[in-house]
N, C-alpha and C. Protein backbone atom coordinates (compact mmCIF):
# COMPACT_ATOMS: atom_id res chain seq x y z
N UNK A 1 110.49 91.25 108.69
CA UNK A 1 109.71 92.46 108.68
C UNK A 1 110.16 93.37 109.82
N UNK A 2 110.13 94.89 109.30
CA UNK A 2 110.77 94.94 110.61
C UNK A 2 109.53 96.06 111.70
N UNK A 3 110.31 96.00 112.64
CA UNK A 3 108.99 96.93 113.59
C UNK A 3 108.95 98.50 113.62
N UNK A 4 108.31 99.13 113.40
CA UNK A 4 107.97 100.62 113.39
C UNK A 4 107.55 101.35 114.69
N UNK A 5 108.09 102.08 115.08
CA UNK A 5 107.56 103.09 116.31
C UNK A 5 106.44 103.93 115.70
N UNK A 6 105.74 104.55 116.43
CA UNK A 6 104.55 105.41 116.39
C UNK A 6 104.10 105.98 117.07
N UNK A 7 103.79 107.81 117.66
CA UNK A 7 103.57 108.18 117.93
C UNK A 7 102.55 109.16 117.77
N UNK A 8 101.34 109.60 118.83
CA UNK A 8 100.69 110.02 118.11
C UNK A 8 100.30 111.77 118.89
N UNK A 9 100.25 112.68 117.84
CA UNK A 9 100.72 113.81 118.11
C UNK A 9 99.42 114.20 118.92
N UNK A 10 98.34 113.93 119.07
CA UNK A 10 97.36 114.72 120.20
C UNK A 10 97.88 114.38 121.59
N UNK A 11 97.29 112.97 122.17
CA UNK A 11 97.58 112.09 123.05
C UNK A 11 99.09 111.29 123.76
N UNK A 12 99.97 111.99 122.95
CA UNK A 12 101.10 111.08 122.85
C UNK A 12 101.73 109.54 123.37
N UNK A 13 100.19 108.60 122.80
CA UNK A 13 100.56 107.65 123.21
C UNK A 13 101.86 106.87 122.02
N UNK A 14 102.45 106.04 122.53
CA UNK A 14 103.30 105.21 121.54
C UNK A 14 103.12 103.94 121.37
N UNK A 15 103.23 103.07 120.40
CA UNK A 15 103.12 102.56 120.14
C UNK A 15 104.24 101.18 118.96
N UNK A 16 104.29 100.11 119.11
CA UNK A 16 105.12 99.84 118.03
C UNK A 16 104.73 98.88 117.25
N UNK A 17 104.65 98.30 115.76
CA UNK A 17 103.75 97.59 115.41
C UNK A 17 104.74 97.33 114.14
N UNK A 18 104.56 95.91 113.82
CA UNK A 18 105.53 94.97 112.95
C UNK A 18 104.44 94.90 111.41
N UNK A 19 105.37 96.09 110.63
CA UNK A 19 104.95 95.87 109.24
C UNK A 19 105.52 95.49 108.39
N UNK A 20 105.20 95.39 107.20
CA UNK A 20 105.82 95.24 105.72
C UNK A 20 106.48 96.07 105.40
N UNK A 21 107.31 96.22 104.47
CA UNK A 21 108.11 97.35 104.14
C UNK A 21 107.29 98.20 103.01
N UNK A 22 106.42 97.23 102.53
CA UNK A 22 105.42 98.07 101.30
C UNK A 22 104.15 98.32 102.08
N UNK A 23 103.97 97.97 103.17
CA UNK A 23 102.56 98.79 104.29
C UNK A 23 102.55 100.19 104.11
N UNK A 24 101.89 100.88 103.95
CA UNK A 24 101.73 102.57 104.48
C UNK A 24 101.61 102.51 105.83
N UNK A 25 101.96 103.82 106.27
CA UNK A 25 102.20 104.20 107.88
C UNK A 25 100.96 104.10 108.35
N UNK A 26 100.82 103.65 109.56
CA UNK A 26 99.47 103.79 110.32
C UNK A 26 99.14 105.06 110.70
N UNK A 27 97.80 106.07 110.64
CA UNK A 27 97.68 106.82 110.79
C UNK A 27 96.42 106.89 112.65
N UNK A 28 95.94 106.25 112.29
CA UNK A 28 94.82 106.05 113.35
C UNK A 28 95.40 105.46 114.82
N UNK A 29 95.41 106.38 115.78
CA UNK A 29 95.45 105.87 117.29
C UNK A 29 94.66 105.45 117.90
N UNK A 30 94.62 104.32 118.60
CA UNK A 30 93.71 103.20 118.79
C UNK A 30 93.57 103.74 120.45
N UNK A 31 94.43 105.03 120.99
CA UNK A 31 93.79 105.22 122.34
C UNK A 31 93.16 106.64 122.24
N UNK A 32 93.29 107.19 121.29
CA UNK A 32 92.35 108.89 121.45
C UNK A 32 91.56 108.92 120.01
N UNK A 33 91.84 107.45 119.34
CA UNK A 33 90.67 107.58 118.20
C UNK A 33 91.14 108.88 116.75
N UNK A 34 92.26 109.27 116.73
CA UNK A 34 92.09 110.67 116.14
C UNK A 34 93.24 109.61 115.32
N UNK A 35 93.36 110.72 113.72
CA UNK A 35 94.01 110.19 112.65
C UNK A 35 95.43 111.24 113.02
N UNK A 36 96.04 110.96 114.13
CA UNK A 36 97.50 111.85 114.44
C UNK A 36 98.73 110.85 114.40
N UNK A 37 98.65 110.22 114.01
CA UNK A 37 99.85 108.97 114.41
C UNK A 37 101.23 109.17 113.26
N UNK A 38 102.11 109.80 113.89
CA UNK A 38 103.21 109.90 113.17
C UNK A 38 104.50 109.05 113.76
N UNK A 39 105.32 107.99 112.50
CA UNK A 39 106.03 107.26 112.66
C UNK A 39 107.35 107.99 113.47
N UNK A 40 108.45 107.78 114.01
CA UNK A 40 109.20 107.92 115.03
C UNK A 40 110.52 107.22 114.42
N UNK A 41 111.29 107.20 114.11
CA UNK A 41 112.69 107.16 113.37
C UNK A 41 113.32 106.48 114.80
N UNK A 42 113.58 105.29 114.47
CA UNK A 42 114.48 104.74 116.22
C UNK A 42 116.26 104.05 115.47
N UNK A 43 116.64 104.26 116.39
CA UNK A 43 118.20 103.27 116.47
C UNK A 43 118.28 102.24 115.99
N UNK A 44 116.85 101.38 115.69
CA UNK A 44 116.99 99.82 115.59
C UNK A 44 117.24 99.15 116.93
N UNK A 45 117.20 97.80 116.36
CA UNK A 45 117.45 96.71 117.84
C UNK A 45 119.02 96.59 117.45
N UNK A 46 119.67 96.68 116.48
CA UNK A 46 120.95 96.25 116.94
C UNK A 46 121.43 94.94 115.84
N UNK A 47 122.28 93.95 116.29
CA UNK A 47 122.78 92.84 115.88
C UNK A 47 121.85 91.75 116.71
N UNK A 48 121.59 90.79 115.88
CA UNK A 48 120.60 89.96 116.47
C UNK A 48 121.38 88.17 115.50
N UNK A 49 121.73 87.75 116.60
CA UNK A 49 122.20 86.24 116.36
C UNK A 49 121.25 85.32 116.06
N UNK A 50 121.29 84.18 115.26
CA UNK A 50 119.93 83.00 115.64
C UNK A 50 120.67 82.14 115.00
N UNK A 51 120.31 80.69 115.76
CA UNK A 51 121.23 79.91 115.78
C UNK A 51 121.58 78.57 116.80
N UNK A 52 122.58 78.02 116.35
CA UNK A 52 123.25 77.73 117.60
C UNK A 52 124.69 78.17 118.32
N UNK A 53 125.02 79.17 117.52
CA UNK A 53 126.54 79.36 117.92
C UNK A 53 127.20 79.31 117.01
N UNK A 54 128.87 79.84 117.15
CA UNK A 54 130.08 79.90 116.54
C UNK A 54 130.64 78.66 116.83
N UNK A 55 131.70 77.76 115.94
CA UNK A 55 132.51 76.96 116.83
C UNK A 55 133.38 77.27 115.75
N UNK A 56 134.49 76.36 116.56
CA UNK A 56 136.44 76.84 116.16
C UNK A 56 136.24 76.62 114.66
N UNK A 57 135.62 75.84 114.09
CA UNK A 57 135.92 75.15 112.90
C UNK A 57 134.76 76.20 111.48
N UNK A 58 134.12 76.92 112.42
CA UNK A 58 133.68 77.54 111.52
C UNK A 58 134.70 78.41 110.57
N UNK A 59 135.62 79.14 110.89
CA UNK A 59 136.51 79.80 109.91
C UNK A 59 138.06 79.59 110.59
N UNK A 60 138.11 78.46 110.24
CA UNK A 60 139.42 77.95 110.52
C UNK A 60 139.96 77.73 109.20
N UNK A 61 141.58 77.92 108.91
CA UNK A 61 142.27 76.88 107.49
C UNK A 61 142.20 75.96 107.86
N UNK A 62 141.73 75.15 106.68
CA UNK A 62 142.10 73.36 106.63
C UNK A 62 143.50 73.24 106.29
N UNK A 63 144.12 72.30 106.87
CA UNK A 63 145.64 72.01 106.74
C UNK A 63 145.76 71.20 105.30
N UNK A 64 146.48 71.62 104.90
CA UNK A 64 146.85 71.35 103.42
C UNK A 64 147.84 70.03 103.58
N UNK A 65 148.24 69.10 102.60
CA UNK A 65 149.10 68.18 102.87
C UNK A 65 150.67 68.61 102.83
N UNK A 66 150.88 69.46 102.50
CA UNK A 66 152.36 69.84 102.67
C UNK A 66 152.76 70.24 104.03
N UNK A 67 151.91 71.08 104.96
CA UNK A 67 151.99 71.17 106.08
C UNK A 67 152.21 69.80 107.27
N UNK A 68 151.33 69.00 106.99
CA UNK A 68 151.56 67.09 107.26
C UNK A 68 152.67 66.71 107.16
N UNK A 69 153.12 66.63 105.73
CA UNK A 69 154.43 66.17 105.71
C UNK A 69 155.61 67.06 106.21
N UNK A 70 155.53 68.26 106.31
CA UNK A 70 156.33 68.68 107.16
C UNK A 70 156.20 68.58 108.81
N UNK A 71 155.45 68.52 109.42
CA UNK A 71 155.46 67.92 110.69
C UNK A 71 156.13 66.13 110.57
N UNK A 72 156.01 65.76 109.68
CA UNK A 72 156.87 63.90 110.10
C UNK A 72 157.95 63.84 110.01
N UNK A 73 158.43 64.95 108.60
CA UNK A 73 160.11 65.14 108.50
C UNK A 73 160.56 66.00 109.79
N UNK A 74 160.13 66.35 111.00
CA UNK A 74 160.16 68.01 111.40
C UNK A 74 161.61 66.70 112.22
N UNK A 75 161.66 66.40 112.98
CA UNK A 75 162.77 65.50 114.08
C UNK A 75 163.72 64.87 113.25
N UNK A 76 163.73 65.27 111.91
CA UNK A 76 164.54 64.64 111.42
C UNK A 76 166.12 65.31 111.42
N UNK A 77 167.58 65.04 111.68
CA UNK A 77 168.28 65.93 110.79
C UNK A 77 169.30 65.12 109.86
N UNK A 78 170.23 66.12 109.54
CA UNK A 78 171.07 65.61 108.57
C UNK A 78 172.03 64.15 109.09
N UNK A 79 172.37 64.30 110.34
CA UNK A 79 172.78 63.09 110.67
C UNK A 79 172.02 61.76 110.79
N UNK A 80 170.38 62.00 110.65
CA UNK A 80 170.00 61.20 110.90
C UNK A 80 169.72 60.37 109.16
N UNK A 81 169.63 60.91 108.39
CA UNK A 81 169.25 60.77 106.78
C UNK A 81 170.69 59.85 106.58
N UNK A 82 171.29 60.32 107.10
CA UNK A 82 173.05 59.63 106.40
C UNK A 82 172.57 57.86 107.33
N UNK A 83 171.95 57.86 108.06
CA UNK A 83 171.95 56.63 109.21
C UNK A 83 171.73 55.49 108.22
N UNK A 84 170.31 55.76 107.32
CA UNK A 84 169.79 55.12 106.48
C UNK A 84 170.20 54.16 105.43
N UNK A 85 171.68 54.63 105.66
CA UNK A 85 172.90 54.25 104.43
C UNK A 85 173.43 53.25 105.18
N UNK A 86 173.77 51.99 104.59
CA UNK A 86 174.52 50.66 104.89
C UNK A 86 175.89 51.26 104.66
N UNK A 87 177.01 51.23 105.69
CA UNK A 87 178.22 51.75 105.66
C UNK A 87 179.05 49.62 105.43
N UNK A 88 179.64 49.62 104.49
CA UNK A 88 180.14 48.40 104.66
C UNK A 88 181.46 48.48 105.07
């Protein structure tokens, strides 16, 4: 729900008060008693987190298995593949 500013045009006290989005505007000021209370258009609060946090793994790639097997072949080279071979 979100919160509404309010001001009220005799007294100009302000005020801010957490409604519904289907509430009607409050009209009545609760410090000069008079039906002057006109809503006030604000910036908002902003970005608001809740939670416990980000961590690395939240939008990380998962390593696929081709990537794996290329890290075990990675030290390998061509001289070493020929080794494998029984020379008689």
């Amino acid at each position: 729900m979100p919160t509404y500013q309010y001001q009220c045009t005799k007294c100009g006290h302000t005020l801010e008060e957490l409604q519904s989005i289907s509430e009607p505007p409050l009209i009545h000021c609760p410090n000069c008693q008079t039906d002057s209370l006109v809503r006030i258009i604000g910036g908002g609060t902003g970005l608001i987190f809740k939670g416990s946090g980000f961590y690395l793994t939240d939008y990380k790639k998962s390593s696929s298995k081709g990537s794996e097997g290329g890290k075990k072949d990675k030290g390998k080279t061509s001289s070493d593949a020929g080794s494998d071979v029984k020379k008689e």
